[in-house]
C-alpha atoms as a PDB file:
ATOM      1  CA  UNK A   1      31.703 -35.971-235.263  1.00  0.00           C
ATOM      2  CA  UNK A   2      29.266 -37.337-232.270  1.00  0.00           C
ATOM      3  CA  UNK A   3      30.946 -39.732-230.022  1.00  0.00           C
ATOM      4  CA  UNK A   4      30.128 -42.482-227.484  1.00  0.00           C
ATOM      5  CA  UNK A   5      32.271 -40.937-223.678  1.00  0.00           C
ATOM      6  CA  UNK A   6      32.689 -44.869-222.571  1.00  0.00           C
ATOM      7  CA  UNK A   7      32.148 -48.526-223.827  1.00  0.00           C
ATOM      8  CA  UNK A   8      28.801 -49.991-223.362  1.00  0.00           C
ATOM      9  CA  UNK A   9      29.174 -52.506-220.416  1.00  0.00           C
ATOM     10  CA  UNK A  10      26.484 -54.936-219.271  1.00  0.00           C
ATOM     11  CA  UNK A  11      25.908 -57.547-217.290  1.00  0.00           C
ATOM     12  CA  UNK A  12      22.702 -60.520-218.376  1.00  0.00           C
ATOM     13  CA  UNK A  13      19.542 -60.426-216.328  1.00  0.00           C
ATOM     14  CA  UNK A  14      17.548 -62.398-218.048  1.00  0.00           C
ATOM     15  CA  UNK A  15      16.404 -64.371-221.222  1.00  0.00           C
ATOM     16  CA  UNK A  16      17.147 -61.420-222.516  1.00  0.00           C
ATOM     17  CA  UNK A  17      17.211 -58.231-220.674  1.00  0.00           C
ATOM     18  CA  UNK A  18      20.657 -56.561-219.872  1.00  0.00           C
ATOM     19  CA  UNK A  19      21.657 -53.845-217.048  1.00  0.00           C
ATOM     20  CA  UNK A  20      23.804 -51.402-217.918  1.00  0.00           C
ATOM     21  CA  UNK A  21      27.103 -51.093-215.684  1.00  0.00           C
ATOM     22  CA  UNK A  22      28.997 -48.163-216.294  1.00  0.00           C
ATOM     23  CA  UNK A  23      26.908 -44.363-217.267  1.00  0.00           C
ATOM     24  CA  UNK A  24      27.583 -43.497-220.954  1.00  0.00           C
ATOM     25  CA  UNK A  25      27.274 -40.296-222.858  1.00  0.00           C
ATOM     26  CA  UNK A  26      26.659 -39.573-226.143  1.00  0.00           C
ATOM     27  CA  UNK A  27      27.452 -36.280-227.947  1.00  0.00           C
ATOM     28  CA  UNK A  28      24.575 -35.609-230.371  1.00  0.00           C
ATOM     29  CA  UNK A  29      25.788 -34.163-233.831  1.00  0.00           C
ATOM     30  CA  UNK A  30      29.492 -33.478-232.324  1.00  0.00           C
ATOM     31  CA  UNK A  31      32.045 -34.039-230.025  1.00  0.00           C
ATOM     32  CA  UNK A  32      31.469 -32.174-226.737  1.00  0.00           C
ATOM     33  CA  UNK A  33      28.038 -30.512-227.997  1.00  0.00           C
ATOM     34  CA  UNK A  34      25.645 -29.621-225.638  1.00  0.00           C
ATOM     35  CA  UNK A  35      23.264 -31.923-227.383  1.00  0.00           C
ATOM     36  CA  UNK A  36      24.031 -35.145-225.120  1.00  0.00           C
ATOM     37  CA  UNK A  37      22.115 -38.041-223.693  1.00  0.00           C
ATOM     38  CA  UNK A  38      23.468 -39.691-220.853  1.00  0.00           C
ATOM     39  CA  UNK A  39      22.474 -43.205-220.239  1.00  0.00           C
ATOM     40  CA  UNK A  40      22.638 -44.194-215.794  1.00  0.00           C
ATOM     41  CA  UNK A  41      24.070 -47.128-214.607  1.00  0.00           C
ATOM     42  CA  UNK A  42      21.199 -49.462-213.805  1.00  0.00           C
ATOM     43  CA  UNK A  43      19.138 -49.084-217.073  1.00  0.00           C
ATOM     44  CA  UNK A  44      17.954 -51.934-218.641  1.00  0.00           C
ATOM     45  CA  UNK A  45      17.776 -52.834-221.958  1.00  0.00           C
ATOM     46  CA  UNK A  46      16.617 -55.813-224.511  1.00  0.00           C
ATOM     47  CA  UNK A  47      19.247 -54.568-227.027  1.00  0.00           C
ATOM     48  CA  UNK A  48      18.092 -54.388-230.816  1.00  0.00           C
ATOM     49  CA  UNK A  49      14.083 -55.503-230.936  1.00  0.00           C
ATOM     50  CA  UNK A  50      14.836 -57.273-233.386  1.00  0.00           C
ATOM     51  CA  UNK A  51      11.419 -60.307-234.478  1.00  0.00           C
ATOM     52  CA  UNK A  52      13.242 -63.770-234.071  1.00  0.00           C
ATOM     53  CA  UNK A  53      12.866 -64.726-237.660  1.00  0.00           C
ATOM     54  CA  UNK A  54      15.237 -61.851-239.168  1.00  0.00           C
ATOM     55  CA  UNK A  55      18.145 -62.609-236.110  1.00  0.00           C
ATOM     56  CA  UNK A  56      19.849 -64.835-238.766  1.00  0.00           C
ATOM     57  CA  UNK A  57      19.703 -61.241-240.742  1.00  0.00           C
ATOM     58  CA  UNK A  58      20.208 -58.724-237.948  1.00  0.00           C
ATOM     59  CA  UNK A  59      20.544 -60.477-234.223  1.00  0.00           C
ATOM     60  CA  UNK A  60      19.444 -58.424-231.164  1.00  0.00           C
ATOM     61  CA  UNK A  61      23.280 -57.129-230.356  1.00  0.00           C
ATOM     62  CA  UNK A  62      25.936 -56.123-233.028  1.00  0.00           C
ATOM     63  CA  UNK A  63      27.892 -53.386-233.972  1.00  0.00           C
ATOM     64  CA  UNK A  64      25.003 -51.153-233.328  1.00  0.00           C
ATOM     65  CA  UNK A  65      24.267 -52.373-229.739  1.00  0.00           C
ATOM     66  CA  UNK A  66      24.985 -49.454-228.091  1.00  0.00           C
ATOM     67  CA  UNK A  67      23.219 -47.123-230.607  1.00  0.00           C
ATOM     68  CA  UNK A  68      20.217 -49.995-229.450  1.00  0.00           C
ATOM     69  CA  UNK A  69      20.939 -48.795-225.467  1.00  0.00           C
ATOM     70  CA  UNK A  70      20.930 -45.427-226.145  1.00  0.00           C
ATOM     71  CA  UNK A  71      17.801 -45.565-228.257  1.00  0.00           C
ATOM     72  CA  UNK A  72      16.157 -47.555-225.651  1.00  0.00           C
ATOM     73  CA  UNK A  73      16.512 -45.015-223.116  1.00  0.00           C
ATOM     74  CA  UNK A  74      15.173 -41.974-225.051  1.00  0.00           C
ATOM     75  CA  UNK A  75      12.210 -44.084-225.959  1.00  0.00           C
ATOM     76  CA  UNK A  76      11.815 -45.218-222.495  1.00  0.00           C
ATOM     77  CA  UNK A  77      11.832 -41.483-221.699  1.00  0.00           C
ATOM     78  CA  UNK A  78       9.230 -39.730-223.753  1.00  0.00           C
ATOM     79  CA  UNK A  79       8.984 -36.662-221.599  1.00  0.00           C
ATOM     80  CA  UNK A  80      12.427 -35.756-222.384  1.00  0.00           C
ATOM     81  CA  UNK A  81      13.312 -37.104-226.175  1.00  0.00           C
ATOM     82  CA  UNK A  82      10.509 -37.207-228.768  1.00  0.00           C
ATOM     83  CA  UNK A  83      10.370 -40.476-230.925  1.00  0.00           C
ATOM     84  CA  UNK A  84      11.809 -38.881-233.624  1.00  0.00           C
ATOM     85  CA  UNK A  85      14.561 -37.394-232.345  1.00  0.00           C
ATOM     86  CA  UNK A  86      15.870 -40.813-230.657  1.00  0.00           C
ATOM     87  CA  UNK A  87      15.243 -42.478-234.204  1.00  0.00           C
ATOM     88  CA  UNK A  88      17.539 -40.296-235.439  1.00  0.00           C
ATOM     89  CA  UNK A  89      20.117 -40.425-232.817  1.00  0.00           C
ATOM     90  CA  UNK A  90      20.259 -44.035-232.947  1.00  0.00           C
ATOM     91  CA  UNK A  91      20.467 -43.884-236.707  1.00  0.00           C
ATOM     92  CA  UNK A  92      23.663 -41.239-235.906  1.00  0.00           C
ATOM     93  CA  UNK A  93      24.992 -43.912-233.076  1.00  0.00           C
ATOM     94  CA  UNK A  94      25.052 -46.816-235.498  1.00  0.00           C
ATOM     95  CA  UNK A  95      27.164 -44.458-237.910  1.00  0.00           C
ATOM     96  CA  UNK A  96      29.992 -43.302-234.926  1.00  0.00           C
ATOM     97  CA  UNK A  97      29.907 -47.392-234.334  1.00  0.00           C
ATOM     98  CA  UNK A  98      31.095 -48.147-237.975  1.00  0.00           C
ATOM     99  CA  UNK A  99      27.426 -50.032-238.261  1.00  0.00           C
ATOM    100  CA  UNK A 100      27.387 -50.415-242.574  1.00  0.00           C
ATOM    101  CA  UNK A 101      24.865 -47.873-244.402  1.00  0.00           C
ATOM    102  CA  UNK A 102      22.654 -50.686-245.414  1.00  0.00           C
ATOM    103  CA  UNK A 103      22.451 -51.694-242.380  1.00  0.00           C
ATOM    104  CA  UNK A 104      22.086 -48.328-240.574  1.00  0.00           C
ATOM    105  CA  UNK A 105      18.973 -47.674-243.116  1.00  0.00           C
ATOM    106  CA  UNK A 106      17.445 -50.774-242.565  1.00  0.00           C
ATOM    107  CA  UNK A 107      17.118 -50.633-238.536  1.00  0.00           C
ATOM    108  CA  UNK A 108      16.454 -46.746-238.850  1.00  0.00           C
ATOM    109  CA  UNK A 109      13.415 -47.491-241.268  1.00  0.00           C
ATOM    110  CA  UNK A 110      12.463 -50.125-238.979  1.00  0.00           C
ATOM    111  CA  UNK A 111      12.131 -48.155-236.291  1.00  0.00           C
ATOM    112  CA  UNK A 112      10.460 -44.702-237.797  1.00  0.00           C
ATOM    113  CA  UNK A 113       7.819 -47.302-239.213  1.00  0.00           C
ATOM    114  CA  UNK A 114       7.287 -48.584-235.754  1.00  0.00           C
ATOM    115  CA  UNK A 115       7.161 -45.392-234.097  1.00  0.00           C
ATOM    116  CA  UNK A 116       4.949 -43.918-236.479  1.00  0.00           C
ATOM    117  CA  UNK A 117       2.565 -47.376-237.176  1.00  0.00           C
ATOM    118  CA  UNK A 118       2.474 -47.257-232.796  1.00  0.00           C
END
């Protein structure tokens, strides 16, 4: 099973814009794989982009906030992860996180249909 190396920790910025504290890694499709993404202390993040109206639904941090991180960064680096690949990842993320199925299909389809409306 994929797997998170450390806890996300953060510290507030902003309105709403978080740093990241302590490097991560996350094992893409198992434990120890050489599939990995490793997010650097320093990045920052605006959690879930989640529209205001559906927060009451799905707020910007949850369960799934560090599947949010680590999708942020692969966008944020397009050189190295293609859209579609961090979709997925994040969609994996939310699942090692114990984020519910519903839930996991609803951000996931939220985000292909951005990436691919974008």
């Amino acid at each position: 099973m994929s797997s998170f190396t450390d806890p996300l920790t953060v510290t507030k910025i902003g309105e709403r814009l978080w740093r990241v504290e302590r490097e991560f890694t996350y094992y893409i499709g198992k434990e120890n794989s050489n599939d990995f993404v490793t997010v650097p202390k320093g990045f920052e993040t605006d959690f879930a982009s989640v529209p205001r109206g559906l927060w009451n639904i799905l707020p910007p941090d949850g369960f799934y906030t560090q599947a949010a991180v680590l999708h942020d960064f692969m966008c944020a680096h397009p050189e190295l992860y293609l859209k579609s690949k961090a979709d997925f990842v994040f969609y994996e993320a939310m699942g090692v996180l114990g984020v519910p199925w519903f839930n996991r299909i609803i951000m996931y389809l939220a985000v292909r249909f951005w990436h691919i409306a974008s």
